[in-house]
N, C-alpha and C. Protein backbone atom coordinates (compact mmCIF):
# COMPACT_ATOMS: atom_id res chain seq x y z
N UNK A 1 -4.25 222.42 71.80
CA UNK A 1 -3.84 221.66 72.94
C UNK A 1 -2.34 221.44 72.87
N UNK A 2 -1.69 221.35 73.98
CA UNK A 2 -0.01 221.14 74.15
C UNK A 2 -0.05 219.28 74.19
N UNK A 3 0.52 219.49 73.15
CA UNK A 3 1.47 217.99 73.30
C UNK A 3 2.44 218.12 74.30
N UNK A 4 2.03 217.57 75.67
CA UNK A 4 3.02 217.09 76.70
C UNK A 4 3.73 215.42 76.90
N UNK A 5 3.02 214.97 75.94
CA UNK A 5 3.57 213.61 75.87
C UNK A 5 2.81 212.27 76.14
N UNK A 6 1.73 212.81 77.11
CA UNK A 6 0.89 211.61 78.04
C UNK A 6 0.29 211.18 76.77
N UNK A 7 -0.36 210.31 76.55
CA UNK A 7 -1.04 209.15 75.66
C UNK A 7 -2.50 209.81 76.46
N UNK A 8 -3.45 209.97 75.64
CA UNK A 8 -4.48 210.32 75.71
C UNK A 8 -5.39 208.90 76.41
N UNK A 9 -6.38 208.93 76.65
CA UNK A 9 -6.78 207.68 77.67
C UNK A 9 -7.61 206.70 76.64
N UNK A 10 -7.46 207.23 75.46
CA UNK A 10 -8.43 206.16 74.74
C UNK A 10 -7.12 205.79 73.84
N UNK A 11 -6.73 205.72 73.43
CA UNK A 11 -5.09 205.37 73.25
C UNK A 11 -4.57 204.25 74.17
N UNK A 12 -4.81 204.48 75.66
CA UNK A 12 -3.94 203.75 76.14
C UNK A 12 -5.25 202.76 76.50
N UNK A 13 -6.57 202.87 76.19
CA UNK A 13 -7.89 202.08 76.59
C UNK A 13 -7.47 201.01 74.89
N UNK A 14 -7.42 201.09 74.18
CA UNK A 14 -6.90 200.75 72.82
C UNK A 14 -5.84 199.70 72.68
N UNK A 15 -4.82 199.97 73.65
CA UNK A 15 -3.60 199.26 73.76
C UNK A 15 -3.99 198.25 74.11
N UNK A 16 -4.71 198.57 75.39
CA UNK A 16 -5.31 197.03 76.77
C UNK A 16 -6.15 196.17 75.69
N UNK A 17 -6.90 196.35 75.27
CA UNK A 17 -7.95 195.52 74.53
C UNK A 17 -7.47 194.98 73.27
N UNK A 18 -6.73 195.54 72.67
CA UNK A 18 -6.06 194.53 71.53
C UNK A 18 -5.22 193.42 72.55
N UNK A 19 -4.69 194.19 73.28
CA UNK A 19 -3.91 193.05 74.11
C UNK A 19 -4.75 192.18 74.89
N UNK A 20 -5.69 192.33 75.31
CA UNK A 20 -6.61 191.46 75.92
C UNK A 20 -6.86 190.33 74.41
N UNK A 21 -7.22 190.84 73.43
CA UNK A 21 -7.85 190.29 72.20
C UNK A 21 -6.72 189.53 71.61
N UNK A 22 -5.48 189.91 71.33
CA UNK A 22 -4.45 188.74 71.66
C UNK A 22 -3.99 187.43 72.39
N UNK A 23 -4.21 188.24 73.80
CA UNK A 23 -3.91 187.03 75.05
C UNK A 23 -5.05 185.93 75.05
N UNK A 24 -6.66 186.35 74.32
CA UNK A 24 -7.40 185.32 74.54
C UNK A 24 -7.64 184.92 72.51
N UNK A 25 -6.56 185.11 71.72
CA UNK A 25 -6.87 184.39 70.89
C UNK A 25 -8.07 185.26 69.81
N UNK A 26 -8.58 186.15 69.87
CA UNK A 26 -9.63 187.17 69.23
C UNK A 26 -10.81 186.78 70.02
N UNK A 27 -11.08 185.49 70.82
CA UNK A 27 -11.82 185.56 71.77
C UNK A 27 -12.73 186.63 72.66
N UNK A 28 -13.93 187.08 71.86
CA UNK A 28 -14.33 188.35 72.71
C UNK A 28 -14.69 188.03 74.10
N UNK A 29 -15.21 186.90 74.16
CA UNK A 29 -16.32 186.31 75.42
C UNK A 29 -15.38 186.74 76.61
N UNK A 30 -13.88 186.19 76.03
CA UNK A 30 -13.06 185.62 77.21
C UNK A 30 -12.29 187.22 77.24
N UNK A 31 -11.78 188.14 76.58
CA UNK A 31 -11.28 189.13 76.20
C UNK A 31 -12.62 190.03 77.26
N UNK A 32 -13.49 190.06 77.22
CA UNK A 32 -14.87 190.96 77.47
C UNK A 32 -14.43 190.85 78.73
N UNK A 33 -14.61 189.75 79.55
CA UNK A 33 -14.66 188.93 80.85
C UNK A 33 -13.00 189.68 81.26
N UNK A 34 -12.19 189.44 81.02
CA UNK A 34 -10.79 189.59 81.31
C UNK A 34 -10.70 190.99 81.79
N UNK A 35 -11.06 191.95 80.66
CA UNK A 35 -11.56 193.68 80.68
C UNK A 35 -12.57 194.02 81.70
N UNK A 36 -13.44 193.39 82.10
CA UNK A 36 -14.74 193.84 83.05
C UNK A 36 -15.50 194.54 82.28
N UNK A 37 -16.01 194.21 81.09
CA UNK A 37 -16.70 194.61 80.34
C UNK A 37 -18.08 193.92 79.87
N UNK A 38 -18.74 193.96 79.62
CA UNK A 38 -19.95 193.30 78.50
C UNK A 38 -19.20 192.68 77.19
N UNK A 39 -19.23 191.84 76.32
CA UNK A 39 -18.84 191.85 75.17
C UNK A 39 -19.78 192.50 74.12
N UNK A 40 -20.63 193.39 74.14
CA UNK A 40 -21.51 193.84 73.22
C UNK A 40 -20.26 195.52 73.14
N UNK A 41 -20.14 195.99 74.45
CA UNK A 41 -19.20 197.21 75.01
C UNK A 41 -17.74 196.41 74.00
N UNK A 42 -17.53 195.80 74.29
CA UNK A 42 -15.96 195.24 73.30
C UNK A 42 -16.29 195.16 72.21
N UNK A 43 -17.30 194.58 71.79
CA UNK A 43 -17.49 194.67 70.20
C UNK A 43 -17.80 196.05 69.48
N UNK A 44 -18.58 196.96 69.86
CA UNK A 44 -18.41 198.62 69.96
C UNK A 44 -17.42 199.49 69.69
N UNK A 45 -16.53 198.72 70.98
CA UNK A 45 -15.01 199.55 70.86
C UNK A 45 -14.33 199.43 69.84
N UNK A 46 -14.45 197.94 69.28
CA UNK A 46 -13.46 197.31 67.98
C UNK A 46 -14.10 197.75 66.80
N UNK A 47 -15.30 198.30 67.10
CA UNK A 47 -15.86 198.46 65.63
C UNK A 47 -15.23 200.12 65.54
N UNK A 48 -15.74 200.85 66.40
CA UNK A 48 -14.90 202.00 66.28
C UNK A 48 -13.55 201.96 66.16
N UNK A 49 -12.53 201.33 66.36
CA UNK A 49 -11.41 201.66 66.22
C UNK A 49 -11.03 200.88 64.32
N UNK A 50 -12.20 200.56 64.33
CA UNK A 50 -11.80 200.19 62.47
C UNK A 50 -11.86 201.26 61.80
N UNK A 51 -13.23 202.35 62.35
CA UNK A 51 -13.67 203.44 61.64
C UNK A 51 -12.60 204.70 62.21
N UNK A 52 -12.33 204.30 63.02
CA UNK A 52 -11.32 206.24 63.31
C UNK A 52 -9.84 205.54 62.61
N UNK A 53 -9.15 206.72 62.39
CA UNK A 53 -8.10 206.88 61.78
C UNK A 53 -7.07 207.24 63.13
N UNK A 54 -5.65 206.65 62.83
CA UNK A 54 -4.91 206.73 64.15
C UNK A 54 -4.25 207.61 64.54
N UNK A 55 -4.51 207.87 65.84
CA UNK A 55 -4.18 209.61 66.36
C UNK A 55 -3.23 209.38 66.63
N UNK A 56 -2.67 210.61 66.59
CA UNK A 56 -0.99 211.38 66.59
C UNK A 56 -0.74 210.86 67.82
N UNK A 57 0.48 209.93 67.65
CA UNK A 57 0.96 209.45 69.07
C UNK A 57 0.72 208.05 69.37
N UNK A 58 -0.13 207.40 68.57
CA UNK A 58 -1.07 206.23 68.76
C UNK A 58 0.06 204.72 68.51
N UNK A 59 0.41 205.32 67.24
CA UNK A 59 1.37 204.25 66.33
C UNK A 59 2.86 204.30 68.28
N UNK A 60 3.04 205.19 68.58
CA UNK A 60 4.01 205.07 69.21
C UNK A 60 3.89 203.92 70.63
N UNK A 61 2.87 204.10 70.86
CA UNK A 61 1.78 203.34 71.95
C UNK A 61 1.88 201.54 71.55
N UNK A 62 0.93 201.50 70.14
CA UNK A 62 0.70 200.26 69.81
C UNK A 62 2.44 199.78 69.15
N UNK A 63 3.57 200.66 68.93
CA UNK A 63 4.34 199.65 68.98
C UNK A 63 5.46 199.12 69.62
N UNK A 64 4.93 199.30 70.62
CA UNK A 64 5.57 199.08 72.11
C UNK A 64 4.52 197.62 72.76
N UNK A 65 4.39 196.70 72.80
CA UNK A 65 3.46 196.06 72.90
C UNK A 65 4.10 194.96 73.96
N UNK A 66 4.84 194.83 74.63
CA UNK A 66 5.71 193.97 75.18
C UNK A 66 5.44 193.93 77.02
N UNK A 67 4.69 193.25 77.67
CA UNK A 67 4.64 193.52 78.56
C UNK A 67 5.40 192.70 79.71
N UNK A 68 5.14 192.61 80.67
CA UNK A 68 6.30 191.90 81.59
C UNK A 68 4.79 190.66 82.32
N UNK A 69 5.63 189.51 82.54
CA UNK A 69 4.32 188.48 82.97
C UNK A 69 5.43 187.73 83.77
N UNK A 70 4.49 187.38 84.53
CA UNK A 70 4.50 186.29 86.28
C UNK A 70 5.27 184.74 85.51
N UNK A 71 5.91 184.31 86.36
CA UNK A 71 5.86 183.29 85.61
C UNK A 71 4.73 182.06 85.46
N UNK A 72 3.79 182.54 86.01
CA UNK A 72 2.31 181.59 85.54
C UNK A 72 1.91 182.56 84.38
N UNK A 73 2.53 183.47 83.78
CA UNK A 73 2.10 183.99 82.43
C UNK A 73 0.97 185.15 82.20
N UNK A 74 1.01 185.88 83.95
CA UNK A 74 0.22 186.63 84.24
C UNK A 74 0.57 187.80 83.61
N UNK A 75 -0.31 188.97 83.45
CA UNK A 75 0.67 189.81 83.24
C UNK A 75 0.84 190.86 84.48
N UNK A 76 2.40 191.60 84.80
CA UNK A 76 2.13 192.28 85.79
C UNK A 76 1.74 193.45 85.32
């Protein structure tokens, strides 16, 4: 496959949910809810991302983590 640069979609599905899991504190309930997810589906995801090892490109993704927010602390 050509490395063109794009962040693969589970990479950038990876980014959102730690950041969700941040913004609510490790809070899955509220993290689950936030995502439009189930929290059984969030707890899944987090368990897999303990077990895979981090793909080429990944580290560049997660350390960029800075997003821009509303001033009610939304994020845009």
């Amino acid at each position: 496959m050509i490395d063109t640069g794009v962040p693969r979609l589970e990479e950038v599905e990876r980014v959102i949910i730690e950041f969700a899991m941040d913004l609510h504190g490790d809070y899955r309930g509220k993290a689950a809810e936030e995502l439009g997810m189930g929290v059984r589906t969030l707890h899944n995801k987090l368990k897999n991302y303990t077990r895979s090892e981090v793909q080429p490109g990944a580290s560049e993704l997660n350390s960029h983590r800075e997003f821009s927010k509303d001033p009610a602390g939304r994020v845009l």
